[in-house]
Structure formats: C-alpha cells, structure tokens
N, C-alpha and C. Protein backbone atom coordinates (compact mmCIF):
# COMPACT_ATOMS: atom_id res chain seq x y z
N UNK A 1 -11.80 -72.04 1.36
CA UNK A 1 -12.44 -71.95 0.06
C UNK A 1 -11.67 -70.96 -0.82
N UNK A 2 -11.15 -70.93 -2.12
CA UNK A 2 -10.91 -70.02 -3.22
C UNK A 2 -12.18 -69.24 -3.64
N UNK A 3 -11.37 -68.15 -3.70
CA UNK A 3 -12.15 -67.10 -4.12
C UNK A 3 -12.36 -65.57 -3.37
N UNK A 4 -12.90 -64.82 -3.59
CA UNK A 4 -12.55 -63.89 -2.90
C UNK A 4 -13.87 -63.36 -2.00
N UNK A 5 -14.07 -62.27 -1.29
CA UNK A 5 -14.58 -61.94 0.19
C UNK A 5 -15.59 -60.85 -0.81
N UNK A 6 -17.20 -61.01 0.38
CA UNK A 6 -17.57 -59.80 0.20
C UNK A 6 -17.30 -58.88 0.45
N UNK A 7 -17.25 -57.23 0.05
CA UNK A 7 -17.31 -56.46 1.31
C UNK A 7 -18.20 -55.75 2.31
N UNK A 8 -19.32 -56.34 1.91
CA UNK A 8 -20.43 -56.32 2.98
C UNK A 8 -20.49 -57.25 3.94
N UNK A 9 -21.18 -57.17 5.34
CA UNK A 9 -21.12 -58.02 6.31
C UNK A 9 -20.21 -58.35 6.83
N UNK A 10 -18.78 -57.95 6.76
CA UNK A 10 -17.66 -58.81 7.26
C UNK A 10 -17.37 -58.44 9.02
N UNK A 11 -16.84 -59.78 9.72
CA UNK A 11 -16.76 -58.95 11.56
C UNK A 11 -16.04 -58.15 11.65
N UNK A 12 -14.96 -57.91 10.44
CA UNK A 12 -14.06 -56.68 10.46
C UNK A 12 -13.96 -56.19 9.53
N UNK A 13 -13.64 -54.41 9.76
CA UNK A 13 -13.97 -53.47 8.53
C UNK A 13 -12.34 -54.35 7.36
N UNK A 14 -12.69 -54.12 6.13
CA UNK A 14 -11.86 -54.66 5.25
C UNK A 14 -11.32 -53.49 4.40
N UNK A 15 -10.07 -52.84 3.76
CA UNK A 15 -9.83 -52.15 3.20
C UNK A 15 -10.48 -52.27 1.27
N UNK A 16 -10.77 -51.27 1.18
CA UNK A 16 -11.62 -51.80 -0.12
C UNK A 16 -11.56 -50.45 -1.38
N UNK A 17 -10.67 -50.98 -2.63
CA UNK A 17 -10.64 -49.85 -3.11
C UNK A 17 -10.73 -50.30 -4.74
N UNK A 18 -11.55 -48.80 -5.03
CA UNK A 18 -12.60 -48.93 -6.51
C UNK A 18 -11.80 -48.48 -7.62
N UNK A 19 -11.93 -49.49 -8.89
CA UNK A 19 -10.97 -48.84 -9.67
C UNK A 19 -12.41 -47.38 -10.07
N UNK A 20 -11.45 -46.24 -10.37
CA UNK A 20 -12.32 -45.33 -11.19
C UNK A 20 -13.34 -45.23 -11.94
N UNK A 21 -12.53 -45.98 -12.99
CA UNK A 21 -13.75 -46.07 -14.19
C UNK A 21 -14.84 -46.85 -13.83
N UNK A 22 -15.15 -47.43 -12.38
CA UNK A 22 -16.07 -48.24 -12.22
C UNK A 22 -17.36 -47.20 -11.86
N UNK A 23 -16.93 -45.88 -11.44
CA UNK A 23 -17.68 -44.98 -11.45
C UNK A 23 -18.54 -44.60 -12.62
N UNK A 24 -18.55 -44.77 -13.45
CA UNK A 24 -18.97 -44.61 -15.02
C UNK A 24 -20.19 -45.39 -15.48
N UNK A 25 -20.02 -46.14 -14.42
CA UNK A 25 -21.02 -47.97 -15.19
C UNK A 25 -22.58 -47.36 -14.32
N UNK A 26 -23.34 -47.63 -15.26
CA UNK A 26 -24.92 -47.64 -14.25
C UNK A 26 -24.81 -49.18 -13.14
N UNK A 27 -24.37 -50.28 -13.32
CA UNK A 27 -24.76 -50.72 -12.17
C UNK A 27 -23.72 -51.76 -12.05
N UNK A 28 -23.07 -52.38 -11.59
CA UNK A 28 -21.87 -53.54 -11.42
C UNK A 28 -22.41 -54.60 -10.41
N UNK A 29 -21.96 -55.96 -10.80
CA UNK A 29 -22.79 -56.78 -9.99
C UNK A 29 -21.28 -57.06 -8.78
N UNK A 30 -21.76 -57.37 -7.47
CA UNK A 30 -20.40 -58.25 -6.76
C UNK A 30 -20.72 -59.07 -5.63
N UNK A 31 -20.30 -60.00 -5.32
CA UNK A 31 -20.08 -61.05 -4.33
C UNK A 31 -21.32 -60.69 -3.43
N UNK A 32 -22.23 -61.33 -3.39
CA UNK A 32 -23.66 -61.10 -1.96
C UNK A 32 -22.77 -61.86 -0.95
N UNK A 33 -21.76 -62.55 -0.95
CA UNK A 33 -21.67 -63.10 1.01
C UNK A 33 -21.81 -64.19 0.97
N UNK A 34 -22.11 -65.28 -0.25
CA UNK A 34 -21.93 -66.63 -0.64
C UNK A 34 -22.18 -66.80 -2.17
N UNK A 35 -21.34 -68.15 -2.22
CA UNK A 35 -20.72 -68.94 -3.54
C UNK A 35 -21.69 -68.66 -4.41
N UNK A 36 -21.68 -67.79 -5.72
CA UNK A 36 -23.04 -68.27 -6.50
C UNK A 36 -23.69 -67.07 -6.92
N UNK A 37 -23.98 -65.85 -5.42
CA UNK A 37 -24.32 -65.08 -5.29
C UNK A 37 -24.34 -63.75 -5.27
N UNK A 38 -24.82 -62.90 -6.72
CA UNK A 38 -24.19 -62.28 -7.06
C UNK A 38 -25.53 -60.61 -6.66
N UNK A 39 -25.32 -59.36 -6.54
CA UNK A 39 -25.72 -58.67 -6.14
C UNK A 39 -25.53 -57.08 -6.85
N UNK A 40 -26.42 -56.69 -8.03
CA UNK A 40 -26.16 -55.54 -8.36
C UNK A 40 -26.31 -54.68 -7.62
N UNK A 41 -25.18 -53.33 -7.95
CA UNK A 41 -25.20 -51.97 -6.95
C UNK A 41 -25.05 -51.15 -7.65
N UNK A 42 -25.49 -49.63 -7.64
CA UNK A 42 -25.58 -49.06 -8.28
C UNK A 42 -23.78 -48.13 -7.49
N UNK A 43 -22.58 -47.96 -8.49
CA UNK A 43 -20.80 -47.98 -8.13
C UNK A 43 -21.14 -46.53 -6.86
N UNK A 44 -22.16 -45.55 -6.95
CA UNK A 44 -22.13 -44.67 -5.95
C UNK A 44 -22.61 -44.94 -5.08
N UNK A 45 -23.53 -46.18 -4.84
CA UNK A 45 -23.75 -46.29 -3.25
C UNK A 45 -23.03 -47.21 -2.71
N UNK A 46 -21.68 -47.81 -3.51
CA UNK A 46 -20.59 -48.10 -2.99
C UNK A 46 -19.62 -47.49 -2.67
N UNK A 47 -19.64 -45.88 -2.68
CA UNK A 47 -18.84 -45.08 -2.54
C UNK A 47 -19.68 -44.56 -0.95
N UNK A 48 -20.67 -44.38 -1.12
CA UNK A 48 -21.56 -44.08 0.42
C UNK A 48 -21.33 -44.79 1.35
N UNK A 49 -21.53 -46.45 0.97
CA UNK A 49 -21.58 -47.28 2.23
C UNK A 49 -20.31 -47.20 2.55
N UNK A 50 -19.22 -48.03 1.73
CA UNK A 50 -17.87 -48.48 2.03
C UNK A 50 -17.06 -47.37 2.13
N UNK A 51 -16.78 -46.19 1.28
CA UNK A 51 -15.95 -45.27 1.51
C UNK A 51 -14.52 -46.11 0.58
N UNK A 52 -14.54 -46.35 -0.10
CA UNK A 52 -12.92 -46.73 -0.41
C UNK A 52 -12.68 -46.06 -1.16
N UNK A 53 -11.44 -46.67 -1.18
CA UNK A 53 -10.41 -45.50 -1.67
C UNK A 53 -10.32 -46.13 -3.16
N UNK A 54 -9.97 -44.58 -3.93
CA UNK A 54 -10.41 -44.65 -5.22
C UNK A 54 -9.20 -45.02 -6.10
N UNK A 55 -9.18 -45.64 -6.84
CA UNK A 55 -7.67 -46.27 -7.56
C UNK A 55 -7.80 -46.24 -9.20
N UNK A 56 -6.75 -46.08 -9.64
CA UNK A 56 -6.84 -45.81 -10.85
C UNK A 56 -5.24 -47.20 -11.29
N UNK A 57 -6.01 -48.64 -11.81
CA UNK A 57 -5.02 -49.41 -12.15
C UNK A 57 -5.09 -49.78 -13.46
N UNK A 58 -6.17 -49.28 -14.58
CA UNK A 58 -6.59 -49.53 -15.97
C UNK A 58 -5.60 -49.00 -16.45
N UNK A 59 -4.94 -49.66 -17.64
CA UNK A 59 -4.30 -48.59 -18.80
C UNK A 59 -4.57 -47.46 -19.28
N UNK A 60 -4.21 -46.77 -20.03
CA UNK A 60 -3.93 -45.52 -20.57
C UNK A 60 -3.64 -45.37 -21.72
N UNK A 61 -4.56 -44.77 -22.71
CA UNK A 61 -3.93 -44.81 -24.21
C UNK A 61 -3.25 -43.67 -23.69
C-alpha cells in the first residue's frame, strides 16, 4: 500500500523525528494505524511516548 506508517503500534520500535515547530501547535492530527484514520495528539505527549528526536528542517527567514 502507498503511504506512510503509524508510529504507534508498530512490532518494531521505528525511528521517529519531530520537526520543532511542531512543538508550538496545541494539537496535530496523525496516522491512527489505518487508511482514513486520523488521530489528534496533543505534539508533547508525542515527545513522552515516542521520544524522537527533534529536527529542525523548516526554512529560515
């Protein structure tokens, strides 16, 4: 299938990393684990559960 992976539930841990500014947003929706299905989180208890690593790939004035 196209498209891309949750990172919840998977049989193996997946490397998973947040752009920055996503820290900023009250809530971001992403992938529940099937087609369709979408799942708001509030970007810091994606920093609790998953732990990834934090990336900075946005432009820059």
């Amino acid at each position: 299938m196209v498209g891309g992976c949750s990172p919840f539930g998977t049989k193996k841990p997946l490397p998973v990393h947040l752009e920055k500014t996503i820290l900023d947003l009250p809530l971001i929706y992403i992938n529940g684990g099937k087609r369709g299905y979408l799942v708001g989180v509030h970007p810091h208890d994606i920093l609790r559960v998953l732990q990834p690593k934090i990336v900075e790939c946005g432009l820059k004035d």
